[in-house]
Protein backbone atom coordinates (compact mmCIF):
# COMPACT_ATOMS: atom_id res chain seq x y z
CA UNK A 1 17.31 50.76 -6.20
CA UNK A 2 16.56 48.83 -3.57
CA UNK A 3 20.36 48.03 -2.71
CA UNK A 4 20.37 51.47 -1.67
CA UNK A 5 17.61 51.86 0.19
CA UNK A 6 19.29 48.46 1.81
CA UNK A 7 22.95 49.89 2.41
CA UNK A 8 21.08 53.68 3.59
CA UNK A 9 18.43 51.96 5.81
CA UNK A 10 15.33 52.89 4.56
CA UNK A 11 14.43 48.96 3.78
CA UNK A 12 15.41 47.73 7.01
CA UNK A 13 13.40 50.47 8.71
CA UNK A 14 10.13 49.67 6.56
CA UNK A 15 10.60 45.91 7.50
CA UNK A 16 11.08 46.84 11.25
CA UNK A 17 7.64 48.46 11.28
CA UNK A 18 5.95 45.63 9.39
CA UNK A 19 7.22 43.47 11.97
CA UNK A 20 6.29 45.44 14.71
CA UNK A 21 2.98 46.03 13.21
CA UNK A 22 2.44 41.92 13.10
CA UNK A 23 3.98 41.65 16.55
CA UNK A 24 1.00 43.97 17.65
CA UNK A 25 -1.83 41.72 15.87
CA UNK A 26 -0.02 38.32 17.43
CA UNK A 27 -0.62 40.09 20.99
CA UNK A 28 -3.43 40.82 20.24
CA UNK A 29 -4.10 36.98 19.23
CA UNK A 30 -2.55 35.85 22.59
CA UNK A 31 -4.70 38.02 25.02
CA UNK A 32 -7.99 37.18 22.60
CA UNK A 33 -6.81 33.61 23.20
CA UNK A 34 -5.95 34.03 27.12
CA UNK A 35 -9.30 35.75 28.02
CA UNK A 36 -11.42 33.15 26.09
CA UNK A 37 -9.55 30.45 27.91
CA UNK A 38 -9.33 27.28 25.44
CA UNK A 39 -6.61 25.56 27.13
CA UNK A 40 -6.20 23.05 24.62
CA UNK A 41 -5.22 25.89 22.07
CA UNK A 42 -3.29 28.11 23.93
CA UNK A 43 -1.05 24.86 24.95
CA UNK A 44 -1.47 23.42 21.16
CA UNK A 45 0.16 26.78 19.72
CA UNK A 46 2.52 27.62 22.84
CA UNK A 47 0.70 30.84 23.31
CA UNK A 48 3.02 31.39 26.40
CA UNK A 49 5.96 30.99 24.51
CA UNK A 50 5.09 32.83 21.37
CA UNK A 51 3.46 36.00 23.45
CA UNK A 52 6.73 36.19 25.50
CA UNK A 53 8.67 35.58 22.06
CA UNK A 54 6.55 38.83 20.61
CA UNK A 55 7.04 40.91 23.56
CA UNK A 56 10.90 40.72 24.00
CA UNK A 57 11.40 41.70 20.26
CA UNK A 58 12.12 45.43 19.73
């Protein structure tokens, strides 16, 4: 069954949304990160990087 929903779309849709739906709680992460301002995090977990990595996905 699910090589159907596979070859009509459905899967890759539902995995699209999850994504999109962690994307949103990473930003989320990043800004909580960015406004406390702990440095030494945000440069331990390249916050810069990963927050510009979440934001150019669509």
């Amino acid at each position: 069954m699910w090589v159907a929903d596979i070859l009509d779309g459905t899967a890759l849709a539902e995995v699209k949304a999850h994504l999109l739906e962690i994307r949103s709680v990473l930003l989320r992460i990043a800004d909580l990160i960015e406004s406390i301002g702990i440095a030494g995090l945000k440069s331990a977990i390249g916050e810069a990087s990963i927050k510009q990595s979440f934001e150019s996905f669509d």
